[in-house]
C-alpha atoms as a PDB file:
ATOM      1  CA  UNK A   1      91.788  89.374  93.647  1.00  0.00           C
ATOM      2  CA  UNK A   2      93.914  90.647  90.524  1.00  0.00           C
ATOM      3  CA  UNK A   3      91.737  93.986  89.716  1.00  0.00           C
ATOM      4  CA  UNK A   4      90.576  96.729  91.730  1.00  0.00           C
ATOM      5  CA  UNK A   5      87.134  95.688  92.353  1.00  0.00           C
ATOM      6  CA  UNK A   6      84.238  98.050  94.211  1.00  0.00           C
ATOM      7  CA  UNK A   7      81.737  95.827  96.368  1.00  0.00           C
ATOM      8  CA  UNK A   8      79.148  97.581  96.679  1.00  0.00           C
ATOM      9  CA  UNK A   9      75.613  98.566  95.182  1.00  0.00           C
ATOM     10  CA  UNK A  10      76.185 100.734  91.733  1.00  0.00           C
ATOM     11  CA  UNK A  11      75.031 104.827  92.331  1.00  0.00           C
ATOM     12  CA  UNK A  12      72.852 105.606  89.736  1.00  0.00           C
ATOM     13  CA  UNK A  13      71.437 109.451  90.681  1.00  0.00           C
ATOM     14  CA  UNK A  14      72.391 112.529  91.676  1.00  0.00           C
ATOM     15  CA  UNK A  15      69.952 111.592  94.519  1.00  0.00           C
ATOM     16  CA  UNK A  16      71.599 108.791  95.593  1.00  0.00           C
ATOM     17  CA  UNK A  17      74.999 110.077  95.513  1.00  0.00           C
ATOM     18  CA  UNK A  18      74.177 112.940  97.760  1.00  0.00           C
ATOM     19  CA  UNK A  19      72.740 110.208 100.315  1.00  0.00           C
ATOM     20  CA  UNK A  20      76.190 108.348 100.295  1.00  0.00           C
ATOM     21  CA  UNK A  21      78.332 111.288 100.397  1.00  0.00           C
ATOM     22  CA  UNK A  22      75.970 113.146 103.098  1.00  0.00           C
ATOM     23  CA  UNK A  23      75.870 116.112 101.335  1.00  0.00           C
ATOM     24  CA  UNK A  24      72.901 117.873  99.834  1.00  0.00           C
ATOM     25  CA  UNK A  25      72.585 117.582  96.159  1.00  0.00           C
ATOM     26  CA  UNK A  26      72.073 121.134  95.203  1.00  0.00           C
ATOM     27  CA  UNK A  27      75.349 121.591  96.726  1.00  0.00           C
ATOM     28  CA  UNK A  28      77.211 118.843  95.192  1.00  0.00           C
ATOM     29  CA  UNK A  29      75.792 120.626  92.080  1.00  0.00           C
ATOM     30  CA  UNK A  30      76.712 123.801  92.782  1.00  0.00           C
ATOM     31  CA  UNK A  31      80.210 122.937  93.813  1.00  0.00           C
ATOM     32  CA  UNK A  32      80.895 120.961  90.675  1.00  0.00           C
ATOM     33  CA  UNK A  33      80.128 124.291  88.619  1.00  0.00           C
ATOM     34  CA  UNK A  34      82.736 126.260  90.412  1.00  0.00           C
ATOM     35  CA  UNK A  35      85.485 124.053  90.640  1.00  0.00           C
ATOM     36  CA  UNK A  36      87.672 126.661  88.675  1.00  0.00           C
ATOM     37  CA  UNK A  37      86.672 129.004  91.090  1.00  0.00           C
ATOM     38  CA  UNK A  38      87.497 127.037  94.151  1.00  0.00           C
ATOM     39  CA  UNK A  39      91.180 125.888  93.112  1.00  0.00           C
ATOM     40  CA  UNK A  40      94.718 127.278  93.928  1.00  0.00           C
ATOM     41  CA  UNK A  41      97.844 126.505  93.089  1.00  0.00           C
ATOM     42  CA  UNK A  42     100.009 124.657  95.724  1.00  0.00           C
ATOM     43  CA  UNK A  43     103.862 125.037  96.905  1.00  0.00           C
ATOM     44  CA  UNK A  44     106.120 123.742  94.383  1.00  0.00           C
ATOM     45  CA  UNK A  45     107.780 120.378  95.128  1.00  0.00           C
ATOM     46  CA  UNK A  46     110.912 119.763  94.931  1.00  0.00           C
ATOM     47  CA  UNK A  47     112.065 116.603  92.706  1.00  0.00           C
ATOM     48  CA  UNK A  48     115.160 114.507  93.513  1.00  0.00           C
ATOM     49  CA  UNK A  49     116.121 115.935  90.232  1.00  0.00           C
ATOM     50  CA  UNK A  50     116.107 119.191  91.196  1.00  0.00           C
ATOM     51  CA  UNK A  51     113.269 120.174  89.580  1.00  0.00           C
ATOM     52  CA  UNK A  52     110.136 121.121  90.990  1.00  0.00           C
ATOM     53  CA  UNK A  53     106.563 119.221  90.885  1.00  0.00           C
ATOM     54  CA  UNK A  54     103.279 121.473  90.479  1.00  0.00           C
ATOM     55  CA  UNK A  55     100.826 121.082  93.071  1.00  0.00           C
ATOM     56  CA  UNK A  56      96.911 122.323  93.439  1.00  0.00           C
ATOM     57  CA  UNK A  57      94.845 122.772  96.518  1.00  0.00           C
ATOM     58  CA  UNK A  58      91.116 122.901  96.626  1.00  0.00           C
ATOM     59  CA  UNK A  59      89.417 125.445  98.789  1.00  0.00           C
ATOM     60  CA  UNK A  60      87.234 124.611 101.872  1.00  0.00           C
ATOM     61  CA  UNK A  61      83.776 123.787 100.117  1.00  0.00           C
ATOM     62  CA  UNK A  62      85.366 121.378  97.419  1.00  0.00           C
ATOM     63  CA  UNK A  63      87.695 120.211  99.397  1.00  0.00           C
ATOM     64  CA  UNK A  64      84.807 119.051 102.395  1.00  0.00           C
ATOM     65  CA  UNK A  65      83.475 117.192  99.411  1.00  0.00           C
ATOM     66  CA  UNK A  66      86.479 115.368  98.355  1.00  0.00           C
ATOM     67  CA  UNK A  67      87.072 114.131 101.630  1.00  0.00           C
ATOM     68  CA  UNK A  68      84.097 112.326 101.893  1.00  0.00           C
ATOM     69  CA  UNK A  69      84.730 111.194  98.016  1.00  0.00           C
ATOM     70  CA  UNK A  70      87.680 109.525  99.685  1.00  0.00           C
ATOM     71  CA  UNK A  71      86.382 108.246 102.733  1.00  0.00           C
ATOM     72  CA  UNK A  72      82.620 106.972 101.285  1.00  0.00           C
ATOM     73  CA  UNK A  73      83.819 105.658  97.714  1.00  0.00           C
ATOM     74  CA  UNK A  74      87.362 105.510  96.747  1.00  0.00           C
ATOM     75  CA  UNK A  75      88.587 104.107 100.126  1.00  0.00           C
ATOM     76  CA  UNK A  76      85.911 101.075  99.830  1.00  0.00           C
ATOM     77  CA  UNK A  77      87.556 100.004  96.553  1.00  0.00           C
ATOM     78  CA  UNK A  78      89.077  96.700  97.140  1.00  0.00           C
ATOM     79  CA  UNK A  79      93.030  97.542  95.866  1.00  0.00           C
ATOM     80  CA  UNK A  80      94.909  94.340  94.569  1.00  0.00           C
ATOM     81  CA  UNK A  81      98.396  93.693  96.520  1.00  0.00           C
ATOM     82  CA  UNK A  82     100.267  95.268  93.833  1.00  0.00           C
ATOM     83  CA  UNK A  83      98.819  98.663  94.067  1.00  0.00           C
ATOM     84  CA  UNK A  84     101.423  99.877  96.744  1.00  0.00           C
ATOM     85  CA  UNK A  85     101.673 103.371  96.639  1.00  0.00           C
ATOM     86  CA  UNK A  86      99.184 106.207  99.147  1.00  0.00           C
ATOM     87  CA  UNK A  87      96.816 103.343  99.707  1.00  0.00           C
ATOM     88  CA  UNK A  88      96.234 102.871 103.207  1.00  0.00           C
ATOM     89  CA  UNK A  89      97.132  98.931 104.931  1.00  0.00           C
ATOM     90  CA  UNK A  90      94.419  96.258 105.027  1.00  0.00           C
ATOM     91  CA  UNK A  91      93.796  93.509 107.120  1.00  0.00           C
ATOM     92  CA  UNK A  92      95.752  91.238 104.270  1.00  0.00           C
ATOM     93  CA  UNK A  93      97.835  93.904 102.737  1.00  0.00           C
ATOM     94  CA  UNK A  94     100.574  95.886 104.242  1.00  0.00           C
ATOM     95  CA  UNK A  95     101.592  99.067 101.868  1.00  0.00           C
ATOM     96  CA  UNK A  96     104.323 101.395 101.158  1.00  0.00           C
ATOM     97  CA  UNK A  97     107.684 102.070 100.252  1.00  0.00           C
ATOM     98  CA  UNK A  98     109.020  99.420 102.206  1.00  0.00           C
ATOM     99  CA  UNK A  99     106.160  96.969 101.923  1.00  0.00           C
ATOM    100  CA  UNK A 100     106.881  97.597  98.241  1.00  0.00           C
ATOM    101  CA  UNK A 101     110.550  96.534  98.439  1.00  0.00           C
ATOM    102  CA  UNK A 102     110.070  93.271 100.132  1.00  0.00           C
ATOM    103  CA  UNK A 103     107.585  91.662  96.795  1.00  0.00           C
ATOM    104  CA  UNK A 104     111.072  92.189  95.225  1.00  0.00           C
ATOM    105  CA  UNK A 105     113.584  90.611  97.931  1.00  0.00           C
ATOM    106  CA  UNK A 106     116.069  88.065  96.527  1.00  0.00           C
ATOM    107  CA  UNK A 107     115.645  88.999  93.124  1.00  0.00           C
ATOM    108  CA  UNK A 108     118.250  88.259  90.709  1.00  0.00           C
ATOM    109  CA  UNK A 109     116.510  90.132  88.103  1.00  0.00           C
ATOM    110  CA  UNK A 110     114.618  93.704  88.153  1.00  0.00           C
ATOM    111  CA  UNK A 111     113.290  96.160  85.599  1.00  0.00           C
ATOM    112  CA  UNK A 112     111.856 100.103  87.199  1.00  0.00           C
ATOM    113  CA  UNK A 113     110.037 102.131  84.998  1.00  0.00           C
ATOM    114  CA  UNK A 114     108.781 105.740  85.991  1.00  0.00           C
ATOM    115  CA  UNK A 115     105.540 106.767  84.037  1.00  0.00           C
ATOM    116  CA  UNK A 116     106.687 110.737  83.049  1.00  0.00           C
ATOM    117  CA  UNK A 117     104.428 113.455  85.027  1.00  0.00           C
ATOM    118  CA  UNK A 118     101.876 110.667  85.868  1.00  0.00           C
ATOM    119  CA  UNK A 119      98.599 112.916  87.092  1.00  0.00           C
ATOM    120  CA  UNK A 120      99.086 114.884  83.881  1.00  0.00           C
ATOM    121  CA  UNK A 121      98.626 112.639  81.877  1.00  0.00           C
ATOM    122  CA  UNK A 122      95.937 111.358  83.560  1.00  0.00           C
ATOM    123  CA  UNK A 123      92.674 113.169  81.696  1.00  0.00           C
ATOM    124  CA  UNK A 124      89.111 113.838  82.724  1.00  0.00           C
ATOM    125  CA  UNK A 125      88.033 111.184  80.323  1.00  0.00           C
ATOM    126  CA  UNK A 126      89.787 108.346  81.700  1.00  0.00           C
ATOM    127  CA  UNK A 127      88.719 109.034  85.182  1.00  0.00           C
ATOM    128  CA  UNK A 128      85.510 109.514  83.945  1.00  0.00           C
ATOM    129  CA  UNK A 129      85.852 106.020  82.794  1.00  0.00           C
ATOM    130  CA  UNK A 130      86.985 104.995  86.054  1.00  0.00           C
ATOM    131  CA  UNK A 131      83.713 106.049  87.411  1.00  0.00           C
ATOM    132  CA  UNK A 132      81.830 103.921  84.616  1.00  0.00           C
ATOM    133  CA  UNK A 133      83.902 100.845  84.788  1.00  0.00           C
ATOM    134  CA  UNK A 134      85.307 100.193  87.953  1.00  0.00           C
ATOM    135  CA  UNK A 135      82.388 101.944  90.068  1.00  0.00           C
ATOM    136  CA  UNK A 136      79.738 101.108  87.507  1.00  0.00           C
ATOM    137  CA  UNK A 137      77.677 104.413  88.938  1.00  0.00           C
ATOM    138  CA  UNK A 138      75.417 106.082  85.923  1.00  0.00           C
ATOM    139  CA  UNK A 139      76.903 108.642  83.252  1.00  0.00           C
ATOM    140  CA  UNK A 140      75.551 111.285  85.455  1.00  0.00           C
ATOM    141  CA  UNK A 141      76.872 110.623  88.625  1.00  0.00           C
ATOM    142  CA  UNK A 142      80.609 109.168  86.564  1.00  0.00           C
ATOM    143  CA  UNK A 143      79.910 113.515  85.015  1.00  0.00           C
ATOM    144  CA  UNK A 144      79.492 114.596  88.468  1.00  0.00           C
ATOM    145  CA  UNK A 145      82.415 112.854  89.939  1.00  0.00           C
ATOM    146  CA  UNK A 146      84.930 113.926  87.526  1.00  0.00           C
ATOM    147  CA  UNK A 147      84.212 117.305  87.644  1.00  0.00           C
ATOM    148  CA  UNK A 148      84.733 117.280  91.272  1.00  0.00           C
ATOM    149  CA  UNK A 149      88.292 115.366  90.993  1.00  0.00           C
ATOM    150  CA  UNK A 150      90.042 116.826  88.115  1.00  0.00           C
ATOM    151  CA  UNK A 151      90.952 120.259  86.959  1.00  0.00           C
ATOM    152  CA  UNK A 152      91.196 122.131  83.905  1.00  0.00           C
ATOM    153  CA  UNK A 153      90.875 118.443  82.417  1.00  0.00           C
ATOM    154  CA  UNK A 154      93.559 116.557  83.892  1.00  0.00           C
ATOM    155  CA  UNK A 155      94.145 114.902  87.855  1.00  0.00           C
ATOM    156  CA  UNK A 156      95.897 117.668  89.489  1.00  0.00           C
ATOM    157  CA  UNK A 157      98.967 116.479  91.941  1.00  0.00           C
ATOM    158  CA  UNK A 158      97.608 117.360  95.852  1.00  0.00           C
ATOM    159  CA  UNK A 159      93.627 117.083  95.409  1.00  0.00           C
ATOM    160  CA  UNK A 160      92.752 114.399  98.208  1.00  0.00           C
ATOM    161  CA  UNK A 161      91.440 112.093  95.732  1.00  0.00           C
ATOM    162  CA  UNK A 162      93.811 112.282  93.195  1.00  0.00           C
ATOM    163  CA  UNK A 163      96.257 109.571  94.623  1.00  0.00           C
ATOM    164  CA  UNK A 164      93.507 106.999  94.960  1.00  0.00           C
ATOM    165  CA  UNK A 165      92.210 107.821  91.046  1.00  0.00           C
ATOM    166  CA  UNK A 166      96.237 107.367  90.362  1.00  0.00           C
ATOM    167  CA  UNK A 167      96.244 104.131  91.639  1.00  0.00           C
ATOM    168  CA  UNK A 168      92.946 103.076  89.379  1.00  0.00           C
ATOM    169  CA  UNK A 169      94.199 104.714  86.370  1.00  0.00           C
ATOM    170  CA  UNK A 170      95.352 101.707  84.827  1.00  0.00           C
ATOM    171  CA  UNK A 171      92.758  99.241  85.937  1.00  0.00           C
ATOM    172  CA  UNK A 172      91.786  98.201  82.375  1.00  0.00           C
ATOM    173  CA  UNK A 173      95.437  96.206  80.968  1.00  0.00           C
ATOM    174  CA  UNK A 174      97.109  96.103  84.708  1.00  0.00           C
ATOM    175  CA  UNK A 175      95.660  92.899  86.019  1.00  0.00           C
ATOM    176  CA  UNK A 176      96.252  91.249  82.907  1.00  0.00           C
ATOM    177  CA  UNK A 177      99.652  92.077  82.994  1.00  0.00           C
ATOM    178  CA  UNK A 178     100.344  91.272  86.552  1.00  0.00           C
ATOM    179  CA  UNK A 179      98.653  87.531  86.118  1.00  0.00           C
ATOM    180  CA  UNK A 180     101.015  87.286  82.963  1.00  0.00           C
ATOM    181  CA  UNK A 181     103.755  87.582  85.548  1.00  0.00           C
ATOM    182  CA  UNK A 182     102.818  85.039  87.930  1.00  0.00           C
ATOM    183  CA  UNK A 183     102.352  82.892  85.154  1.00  0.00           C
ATOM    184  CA  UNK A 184     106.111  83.447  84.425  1.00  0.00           C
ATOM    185  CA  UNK A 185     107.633  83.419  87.832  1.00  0.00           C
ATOM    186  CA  UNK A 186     107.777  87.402  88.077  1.00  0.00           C
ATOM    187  CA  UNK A 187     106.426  89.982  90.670  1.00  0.00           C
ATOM    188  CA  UNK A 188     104.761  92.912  89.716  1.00  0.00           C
ATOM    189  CA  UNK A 189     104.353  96.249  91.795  1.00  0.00           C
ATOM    190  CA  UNK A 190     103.267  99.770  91.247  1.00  0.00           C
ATOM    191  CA  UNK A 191     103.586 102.555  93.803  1.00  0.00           C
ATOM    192  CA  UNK A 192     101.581 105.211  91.913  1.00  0.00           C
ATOM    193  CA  UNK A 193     104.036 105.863  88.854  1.00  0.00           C
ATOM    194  CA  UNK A 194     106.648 103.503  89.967  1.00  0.00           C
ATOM    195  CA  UNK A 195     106.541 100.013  88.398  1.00  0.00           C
ATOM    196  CA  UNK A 196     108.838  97.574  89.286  1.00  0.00           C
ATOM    197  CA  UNK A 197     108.964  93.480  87.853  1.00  0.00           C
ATOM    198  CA  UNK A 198     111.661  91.216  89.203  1.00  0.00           C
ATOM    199  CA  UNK A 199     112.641  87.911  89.307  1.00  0.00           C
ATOM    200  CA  UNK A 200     114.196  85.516  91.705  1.00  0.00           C
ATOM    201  CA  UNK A 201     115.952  83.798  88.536  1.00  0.00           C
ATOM    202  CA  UNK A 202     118.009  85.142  85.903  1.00  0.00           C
ATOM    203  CA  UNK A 203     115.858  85.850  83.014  1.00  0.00           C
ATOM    204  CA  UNK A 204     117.302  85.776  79.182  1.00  0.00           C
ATOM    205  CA  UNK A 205     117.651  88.333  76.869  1.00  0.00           C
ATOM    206  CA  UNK A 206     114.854  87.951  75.192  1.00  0.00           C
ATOM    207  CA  UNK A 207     112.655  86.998  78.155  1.00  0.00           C
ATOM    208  CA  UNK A 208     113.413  90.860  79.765  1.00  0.00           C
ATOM    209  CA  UNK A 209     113.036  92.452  76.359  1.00  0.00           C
ATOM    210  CA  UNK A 210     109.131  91.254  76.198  1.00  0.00           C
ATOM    211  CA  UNK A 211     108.594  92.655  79.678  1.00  0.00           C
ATOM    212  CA  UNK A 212     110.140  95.874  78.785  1.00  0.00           C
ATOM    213  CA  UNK A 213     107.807  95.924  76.068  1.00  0.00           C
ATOM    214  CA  UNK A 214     104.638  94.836  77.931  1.00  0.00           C
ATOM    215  CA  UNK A 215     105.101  97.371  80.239  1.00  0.00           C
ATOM    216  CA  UNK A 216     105.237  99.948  77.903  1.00  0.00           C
ATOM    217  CA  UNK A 217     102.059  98.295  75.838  1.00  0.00           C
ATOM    218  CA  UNK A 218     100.227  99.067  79.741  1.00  0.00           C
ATOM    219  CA  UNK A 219     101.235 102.551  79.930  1.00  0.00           C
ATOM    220  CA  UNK A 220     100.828 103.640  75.968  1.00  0.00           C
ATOM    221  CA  UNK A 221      97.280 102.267  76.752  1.00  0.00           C
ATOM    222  CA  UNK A 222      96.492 104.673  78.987  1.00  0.00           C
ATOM    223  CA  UNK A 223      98.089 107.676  77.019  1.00  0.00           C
ATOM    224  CA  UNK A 224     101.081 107.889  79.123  1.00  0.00           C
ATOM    225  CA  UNK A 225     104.475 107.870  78.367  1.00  0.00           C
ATOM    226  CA  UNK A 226     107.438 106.424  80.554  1.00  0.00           C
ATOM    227  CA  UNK A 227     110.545 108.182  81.548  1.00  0.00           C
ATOM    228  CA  UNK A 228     113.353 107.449  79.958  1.00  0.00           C
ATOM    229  CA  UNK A 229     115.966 108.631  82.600  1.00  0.00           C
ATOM    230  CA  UNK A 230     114.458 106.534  85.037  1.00  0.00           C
ATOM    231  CA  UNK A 231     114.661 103.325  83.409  1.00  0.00           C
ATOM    232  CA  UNK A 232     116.731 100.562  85.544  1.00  0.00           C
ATOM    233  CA  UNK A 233     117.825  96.904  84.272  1.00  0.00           C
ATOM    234  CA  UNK A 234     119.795  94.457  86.919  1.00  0.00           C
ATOM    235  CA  UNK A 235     120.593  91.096  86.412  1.00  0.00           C
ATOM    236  CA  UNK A 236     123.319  91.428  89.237  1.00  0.00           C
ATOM    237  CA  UNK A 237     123.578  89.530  92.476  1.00  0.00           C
ATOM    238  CA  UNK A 238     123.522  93.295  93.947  1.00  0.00           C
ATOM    239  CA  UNK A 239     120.783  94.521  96.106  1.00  0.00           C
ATOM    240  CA  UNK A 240     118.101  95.812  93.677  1.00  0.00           C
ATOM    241  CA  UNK A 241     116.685  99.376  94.745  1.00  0.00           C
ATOM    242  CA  UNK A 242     112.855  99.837  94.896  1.00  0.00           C
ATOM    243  CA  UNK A 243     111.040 102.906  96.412  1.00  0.00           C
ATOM    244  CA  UNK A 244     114.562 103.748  98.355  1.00  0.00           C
ATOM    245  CA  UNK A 245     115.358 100.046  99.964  1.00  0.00           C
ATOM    246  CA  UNK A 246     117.811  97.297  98.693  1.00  0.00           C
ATOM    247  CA  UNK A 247     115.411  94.739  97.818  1.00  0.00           C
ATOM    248  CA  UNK A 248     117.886  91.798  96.771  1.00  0.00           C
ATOM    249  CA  UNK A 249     118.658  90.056  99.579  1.00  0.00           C
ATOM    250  CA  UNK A 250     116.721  87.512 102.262  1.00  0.00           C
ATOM    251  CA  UNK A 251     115.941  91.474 104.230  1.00  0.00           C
ATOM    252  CA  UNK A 252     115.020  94.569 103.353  1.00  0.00           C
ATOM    253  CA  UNK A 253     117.400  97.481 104.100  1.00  0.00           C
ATOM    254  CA  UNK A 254     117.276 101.552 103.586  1.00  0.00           C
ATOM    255  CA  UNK A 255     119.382 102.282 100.774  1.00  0.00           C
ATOM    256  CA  UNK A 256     122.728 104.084 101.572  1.00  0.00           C
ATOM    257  CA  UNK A 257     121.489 107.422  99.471  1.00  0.00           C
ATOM    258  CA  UNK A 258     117.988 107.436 101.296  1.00  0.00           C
ATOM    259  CA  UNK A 259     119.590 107.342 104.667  1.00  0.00           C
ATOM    260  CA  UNK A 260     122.102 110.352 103.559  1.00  0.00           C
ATOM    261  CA  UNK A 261     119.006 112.032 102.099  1.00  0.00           C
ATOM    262  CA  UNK A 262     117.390 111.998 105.863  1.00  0.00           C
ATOM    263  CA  UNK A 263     120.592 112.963 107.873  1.00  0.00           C
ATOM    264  CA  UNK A 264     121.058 115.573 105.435  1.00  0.00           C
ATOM    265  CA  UNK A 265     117.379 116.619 105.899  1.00  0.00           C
ATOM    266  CA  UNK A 266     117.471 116.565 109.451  1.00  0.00           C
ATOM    267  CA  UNK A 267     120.768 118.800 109.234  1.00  0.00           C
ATOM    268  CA  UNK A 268     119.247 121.359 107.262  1.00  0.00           C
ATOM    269  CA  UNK A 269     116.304 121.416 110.100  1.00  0.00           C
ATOM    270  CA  UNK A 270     118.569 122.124 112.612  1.00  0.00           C
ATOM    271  CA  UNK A 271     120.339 124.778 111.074  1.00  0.00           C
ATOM    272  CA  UNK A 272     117.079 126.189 110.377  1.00  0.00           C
ATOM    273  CA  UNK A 273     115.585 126.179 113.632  1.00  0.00           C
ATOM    274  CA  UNK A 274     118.981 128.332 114.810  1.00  0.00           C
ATOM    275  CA  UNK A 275     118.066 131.089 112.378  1.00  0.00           C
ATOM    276  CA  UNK A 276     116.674 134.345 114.797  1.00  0.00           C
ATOM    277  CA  UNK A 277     113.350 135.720 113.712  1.00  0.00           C
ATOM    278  CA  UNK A 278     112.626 132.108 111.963  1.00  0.00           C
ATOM    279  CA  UNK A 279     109.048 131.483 110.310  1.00  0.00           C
ATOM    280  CA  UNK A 280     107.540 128.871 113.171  1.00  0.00           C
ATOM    281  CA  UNK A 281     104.951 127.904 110.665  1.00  0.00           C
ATOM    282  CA  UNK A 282     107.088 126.663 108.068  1.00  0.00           C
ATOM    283  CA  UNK A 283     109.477 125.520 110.215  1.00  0.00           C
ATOM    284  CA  UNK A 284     106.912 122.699 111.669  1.00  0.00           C
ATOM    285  CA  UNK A 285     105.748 122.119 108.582  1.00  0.00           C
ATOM    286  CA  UNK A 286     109.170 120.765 107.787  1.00  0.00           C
ATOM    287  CA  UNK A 287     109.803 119.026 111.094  1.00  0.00           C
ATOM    288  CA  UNK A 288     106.246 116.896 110.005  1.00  0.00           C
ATOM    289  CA  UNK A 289     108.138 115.742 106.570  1.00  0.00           C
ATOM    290  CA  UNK A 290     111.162 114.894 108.082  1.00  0.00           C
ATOM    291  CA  UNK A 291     109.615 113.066 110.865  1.00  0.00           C
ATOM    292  CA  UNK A 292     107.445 110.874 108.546  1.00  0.00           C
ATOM    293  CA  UNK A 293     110.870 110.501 106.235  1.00  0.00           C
ATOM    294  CA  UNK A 294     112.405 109.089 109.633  1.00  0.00           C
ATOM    295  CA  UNK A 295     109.572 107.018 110.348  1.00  0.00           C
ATOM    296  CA  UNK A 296     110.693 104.771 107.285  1.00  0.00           C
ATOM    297  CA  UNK A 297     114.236 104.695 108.130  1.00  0.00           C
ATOM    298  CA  UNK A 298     112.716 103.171 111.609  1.00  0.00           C
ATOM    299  CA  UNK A 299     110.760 100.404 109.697  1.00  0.00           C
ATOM    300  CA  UNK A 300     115.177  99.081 108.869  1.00  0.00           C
ATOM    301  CA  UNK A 301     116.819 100.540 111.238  1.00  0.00           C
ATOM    302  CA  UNK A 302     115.395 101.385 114.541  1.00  0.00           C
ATOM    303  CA  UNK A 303     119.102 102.681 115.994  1.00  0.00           C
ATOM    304  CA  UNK A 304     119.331 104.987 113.479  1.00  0.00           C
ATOM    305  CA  UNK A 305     115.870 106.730 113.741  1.00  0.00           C
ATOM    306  CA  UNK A 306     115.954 107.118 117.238  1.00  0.00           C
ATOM    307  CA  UNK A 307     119.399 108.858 117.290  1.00  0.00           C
ATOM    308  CA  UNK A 308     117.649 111.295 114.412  1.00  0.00           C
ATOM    309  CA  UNK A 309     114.583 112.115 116.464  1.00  0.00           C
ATOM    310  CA  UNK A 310     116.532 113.034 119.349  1.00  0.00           C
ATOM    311  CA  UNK A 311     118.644 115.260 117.135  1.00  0.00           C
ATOM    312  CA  UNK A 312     115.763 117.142 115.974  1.00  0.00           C
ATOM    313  CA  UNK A 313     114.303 117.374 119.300  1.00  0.00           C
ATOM    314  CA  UNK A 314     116.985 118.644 120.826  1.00  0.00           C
ATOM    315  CA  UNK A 315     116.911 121.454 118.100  1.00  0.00           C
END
């Protein structure tokens, strides 16, 4: 399987969409008209940049309803290998930053693109085409759906379904592109707006100039632009570096900057947990990040992880 591909029977009514989500369809209905009503904005994010990422919540009625958007439609897509990025594992695919990395071991070639501010640029329309074309549900229940999972006209960063409509948003040119590579002897991989294309074999001049260019053919499809600061070209014998992991070599290994980035995290936790009068709340809700940030370093380097959690533990 090269596309995303959705196995199941086409919805076709309002009717039928309220029996598959389990939700009554006056209320579906009603929701959808006051999704303006029921958003907030998130916490800022901070970037690695140092800038910071705007994020949206929805509020308990929508966001019941997105769940089971997630759970009874967009989680029974069938996602291609490639797709990497806030999917969950399958019994053939293993996913994430890590599972990313290793499509890309012993590469002697690599090209990383960033798309620029990704679920921005994502727009009602196109998921409404995602809807049409990759569900094939009905123009009314493709209306429905987008108005549920986008805001103000674009996929807003922290809505439950917005990863999963992230991951589709470039269904139409992205399998074609991908089976160009294997054609070609290269490997293809997206985590969300991270694309990376390697090659175990140096690759000419003119060879990596045509990639470079298909890739940004794919992403000008979709209306989206890629970031220039981000671009990376390596035709070195060095360890490549996908999603945070040196990816050249016969293993996978946590990149010398990502494991700084987690001791320096887990630092900054313990200094804050010695602070007198210290916000509990927030201070959990940063032990949860850093714990899932150490859970990587423990897919490479079990030592390490274990001498982090008992450093935060002992806190």
């Amino acid at each position: 399987m090269i596309a995303p591909h959705y196995p199941h029977k086409s919805i076709s009514s309002i009717q039928a969409l309220s029996a598959a989500l389990g939700v009554d369809p006056k209320s579906i209905v009603d929701v959808a008209e006051r999704v303006n009503m029921l958003h907030r904005r998130g916490p800022p994010q901070k970037k690695a940049d140092g800038t910071f990422r705007e994020t949206h919540e929805a509020l308990p009625e929508l966001k019941n309803i997105q769940k089971r958007i997630n759970q009874r439609l967009l989680k029974r897509i069938r996602y291609p290998f490639y797709l990497q990025g806030a999917l969950p594992n399958d019994k053939n695919t293993l996913r994430g930053p890590k599972a990313n990395a290793d499509i890309h071991r012993l590469s002697r070639f690599s090209v990383t693109e960033d798309i620029k501010q990704c679920y921005d640029y994502i727009s009602a329309s196109a998921v409404r085409r995602i809807w049409l074309d990759v569900f094939k549900f009905s123009h009314a229940v493709a209306e429905l759906l987008t108005r549920l999972t986008t805001y103000q006209g674009r996929l807003p960063q922290g809505w439950r379904p917005s990863s999963y409509l992230a991951n589709l948003a470039l269904y139409e040119e992205e399998h074609v592109l991908v089976s160009w590579c294997w054609q070609h002897g290269f490997r293809y991989s997206r985590f969300l707006d991270d694309i990376t294309v390697s090659n175990r074999n140096p690759v000419s001049l003119a060879k990596s100039t045509l990639i470079i260019s298909k890739i940004h053919a794919l992403v000008r499809h979709q209306g989206m632009q890629l970031k220039r600061t981000k671009h990376a070209l390596s035709r070195s014998r060095k360890p490549i570096q996908v999603t945070g992991y040196n990816a050249g070599g016969h293993r996978t290994t946590l990149s010398k900057p990502s494991r700084r980035a987690v001791r320096a995290a887990v630092h900054q936790y313990i200094q804050a947990s010695n602070i007198p009068n210290r916000d509990g709340a927030a201070l959990e809700k940063q032990a949860r990040s850093i714990r899932g940030r150490i859970e990587y370093v423990r897919q490479t380097d079990p030592k390490l992880a274990e001498r982090l959690t008992n450093k935060m533990s002992a806190a």
